[in-house]
C-alpha atoms as a PDB file:
ATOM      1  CA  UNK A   1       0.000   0.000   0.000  1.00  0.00           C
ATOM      2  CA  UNK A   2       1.462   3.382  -0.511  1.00  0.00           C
ATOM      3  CA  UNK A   3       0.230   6.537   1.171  1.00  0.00           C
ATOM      4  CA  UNK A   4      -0.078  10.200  -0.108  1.00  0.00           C
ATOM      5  CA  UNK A   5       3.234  11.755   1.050  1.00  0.00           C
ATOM      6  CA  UNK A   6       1.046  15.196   0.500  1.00  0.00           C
ATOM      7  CA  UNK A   7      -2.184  16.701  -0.965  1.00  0.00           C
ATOM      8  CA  UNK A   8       0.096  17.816  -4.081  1.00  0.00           C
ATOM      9  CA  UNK A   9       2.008  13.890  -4.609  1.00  0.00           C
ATOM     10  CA  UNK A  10       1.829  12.590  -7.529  1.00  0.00           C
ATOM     11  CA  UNK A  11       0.332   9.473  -6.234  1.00  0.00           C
ATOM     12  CA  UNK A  12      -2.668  11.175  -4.418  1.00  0.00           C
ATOM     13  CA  UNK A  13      -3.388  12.381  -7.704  1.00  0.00           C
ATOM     14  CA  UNK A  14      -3.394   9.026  -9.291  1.00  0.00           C
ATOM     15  CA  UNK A  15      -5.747   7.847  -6.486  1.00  0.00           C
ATOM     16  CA  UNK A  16      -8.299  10.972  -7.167  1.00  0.00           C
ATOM     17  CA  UNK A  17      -7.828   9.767 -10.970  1.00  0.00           C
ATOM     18  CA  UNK A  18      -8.580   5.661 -10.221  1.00  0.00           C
ATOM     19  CA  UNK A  19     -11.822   6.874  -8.198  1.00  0.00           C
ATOM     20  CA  UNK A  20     -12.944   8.966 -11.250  1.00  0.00           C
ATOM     21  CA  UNK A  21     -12.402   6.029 -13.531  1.00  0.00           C
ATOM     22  CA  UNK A  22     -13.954   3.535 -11.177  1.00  0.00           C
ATOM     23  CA  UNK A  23     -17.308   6.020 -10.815  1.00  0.00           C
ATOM     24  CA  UNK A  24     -17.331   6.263 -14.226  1.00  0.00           C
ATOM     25  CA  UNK A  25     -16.722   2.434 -14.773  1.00  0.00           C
ATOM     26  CA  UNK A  26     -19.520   1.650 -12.409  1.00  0.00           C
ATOM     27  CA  UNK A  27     -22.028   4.356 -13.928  1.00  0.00           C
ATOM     28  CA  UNK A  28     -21.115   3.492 -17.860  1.00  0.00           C
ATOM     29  CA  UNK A  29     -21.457  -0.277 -16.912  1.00  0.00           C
ATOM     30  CA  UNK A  30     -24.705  -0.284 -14.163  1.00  0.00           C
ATOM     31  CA  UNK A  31     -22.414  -1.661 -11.577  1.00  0.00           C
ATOM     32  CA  UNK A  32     -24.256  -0.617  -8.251  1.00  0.00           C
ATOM     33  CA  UNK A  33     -22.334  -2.560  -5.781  1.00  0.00           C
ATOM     34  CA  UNK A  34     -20.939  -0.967  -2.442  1.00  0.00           C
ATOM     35  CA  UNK A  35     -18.193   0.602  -2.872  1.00  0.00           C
ATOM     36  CA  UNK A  36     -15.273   2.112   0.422  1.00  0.00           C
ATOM     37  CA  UNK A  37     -12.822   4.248  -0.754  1.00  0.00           C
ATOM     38  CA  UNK A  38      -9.752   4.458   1.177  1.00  0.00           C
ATOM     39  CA  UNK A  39      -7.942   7.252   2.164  1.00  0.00           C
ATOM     40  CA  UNK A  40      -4.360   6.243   2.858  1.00  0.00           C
ATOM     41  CA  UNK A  41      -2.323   9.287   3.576  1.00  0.00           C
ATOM     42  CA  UNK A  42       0.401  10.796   5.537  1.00  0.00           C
ATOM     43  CA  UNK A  43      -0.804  11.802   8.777  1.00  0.00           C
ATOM     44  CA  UNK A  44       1.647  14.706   8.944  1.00  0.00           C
ATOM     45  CA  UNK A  45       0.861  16.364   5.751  1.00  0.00           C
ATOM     46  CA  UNK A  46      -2.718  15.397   5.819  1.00  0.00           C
ATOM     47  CA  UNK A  47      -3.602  15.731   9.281  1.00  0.00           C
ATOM     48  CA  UNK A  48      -3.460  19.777  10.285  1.00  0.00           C
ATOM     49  CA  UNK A  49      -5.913  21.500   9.554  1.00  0.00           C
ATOM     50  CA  UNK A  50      -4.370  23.771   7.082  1.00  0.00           C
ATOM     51  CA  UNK A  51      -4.353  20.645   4.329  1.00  0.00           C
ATOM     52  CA  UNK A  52      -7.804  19.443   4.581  1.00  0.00           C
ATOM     53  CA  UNK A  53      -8.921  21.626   1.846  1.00  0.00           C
ATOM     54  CA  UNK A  54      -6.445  20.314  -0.570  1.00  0.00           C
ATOM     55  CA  UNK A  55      -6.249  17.153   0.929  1.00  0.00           C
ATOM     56  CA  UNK A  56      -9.342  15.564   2.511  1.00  0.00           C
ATOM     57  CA  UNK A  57     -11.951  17.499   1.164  1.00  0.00           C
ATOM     58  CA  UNK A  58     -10.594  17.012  -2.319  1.00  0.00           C
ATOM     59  CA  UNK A  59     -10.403  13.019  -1.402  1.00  0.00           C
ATOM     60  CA  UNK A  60     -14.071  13.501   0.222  1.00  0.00           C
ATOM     61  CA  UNK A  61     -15.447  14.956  -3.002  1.00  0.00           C
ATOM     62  CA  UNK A  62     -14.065  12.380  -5.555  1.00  0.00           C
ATOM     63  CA  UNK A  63     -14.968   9.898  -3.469  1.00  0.00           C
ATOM     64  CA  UNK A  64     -18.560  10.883  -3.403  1.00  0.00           C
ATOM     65  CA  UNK A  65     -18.881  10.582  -6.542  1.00  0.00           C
ATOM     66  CA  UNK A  66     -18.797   6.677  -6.249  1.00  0.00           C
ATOM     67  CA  UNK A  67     -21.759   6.921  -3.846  1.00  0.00           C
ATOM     68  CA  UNK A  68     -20.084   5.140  -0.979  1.00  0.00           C
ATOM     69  CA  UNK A  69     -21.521   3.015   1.458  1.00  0.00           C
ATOM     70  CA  UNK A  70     -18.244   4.784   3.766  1.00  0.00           C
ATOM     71  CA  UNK A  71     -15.096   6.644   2.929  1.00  0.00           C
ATOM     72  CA  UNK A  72     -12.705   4.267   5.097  1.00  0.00           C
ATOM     73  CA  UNK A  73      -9.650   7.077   6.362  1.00  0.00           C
ATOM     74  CA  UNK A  74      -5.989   5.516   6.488  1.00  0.00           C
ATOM     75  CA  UNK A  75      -3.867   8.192   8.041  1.00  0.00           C
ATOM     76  CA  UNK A  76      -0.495   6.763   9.151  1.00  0.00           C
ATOM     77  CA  UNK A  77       1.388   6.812  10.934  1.00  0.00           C
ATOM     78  CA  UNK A  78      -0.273   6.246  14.130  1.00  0.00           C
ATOM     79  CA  UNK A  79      -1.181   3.833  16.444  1.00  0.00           C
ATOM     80  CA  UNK A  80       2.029   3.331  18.095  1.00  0.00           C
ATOM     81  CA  UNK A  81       1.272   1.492  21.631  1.00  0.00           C
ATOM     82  CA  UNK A  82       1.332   4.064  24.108  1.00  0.00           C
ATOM     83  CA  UNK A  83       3.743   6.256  21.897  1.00  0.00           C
ATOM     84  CA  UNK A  84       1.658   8.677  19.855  1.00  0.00           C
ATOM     85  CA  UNK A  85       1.316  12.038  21.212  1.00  0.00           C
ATOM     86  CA  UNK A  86      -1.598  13.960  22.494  1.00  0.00           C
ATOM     87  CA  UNK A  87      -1.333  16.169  19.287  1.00  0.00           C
ATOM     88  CA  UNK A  88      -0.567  12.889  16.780  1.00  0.00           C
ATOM     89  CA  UNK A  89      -4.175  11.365  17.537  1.00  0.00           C
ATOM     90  CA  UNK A  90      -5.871  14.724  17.566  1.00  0.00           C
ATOM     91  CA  UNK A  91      -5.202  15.549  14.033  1.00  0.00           C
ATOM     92  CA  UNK A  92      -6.052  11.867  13.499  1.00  0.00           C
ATOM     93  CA  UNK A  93      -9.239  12.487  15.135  1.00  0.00           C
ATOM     94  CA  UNK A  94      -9.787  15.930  13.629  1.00  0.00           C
ATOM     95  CA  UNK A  95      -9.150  15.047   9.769  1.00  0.00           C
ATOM     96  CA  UNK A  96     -11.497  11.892  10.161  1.00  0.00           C
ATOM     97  CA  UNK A  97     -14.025  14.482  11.715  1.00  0.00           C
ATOM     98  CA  UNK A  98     -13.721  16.396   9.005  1.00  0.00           C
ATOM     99  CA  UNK A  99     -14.131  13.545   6.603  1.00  0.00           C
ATOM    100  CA  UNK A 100     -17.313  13.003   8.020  1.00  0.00           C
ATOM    101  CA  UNK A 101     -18.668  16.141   7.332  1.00  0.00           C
ATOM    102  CA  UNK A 102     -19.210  14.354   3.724  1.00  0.00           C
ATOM    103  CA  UNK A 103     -22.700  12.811   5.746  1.00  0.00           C
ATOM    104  CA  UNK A 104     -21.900   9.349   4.878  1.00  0.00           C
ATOM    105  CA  UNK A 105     -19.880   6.438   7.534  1.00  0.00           C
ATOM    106  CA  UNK A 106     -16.580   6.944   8.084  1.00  0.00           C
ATOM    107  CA  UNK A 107     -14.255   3.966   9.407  1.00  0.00           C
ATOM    108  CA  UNK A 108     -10.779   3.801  10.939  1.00  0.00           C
ATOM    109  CA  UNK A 109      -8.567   1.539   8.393  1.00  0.00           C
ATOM    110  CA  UNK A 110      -6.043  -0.187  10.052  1.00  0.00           C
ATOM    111  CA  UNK A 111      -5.813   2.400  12.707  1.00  0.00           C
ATOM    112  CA  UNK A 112      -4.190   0.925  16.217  1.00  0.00           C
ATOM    113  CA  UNK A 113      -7.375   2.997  17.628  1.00  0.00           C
END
């Protein structure tokens, strides 16, 4: 699996581009099966709330588009046994939060939470 170093990687840009194709796949083809997009990103970049704009509400929106049954949120690294700061799982917290301002489920993906 490889995470979103930032909102402006190359490789979060591929993942907004699969999710287009896959909507589009699904729509073209009348594939209506439930669908989770993962977020895996960078906690760090992706995390304060300065990036959500470019970063999880840009994922958010795509992802919408595939009318999820939840938007599953990835942010690593965390879950460290009794080693992640106070701040760390805030902007873990916050980010998902703010993910699920979209109004659909939200899930923890392989989070040690």
């Amino acid at each position: 699996m490889r995470y979103a170093a930032s909102p402006s990687d190359p490789y979060f840009e591929v993942g907004l581009d699969m999710l287009r194709a896959t909507s589009r796949y699904m729509a073209r083809n009348g594939i209506a099966l439930p669908v989770i997009p993962v977020f895996c990103a960078r906690l760090q970049s992706f995390g304060p709330e300065k990036a959500w704009r470019e970063g999880v509400d840009r994922f958010a929106s795509v992802a919408l588009d595939l009318g999820p049954e939840a938007i599953a949120v990835c942010l690593s690294p965390a879950g460290a046994l009794n080693k992640d700061s106070y701040n760390k799982v805030f902007r873990l917290f916050a980010a998902t939060r703010r993910a699920k301002r979209t109004g659909t489920r939200v899930f923890a993906w392989r989070q040690g939470i």
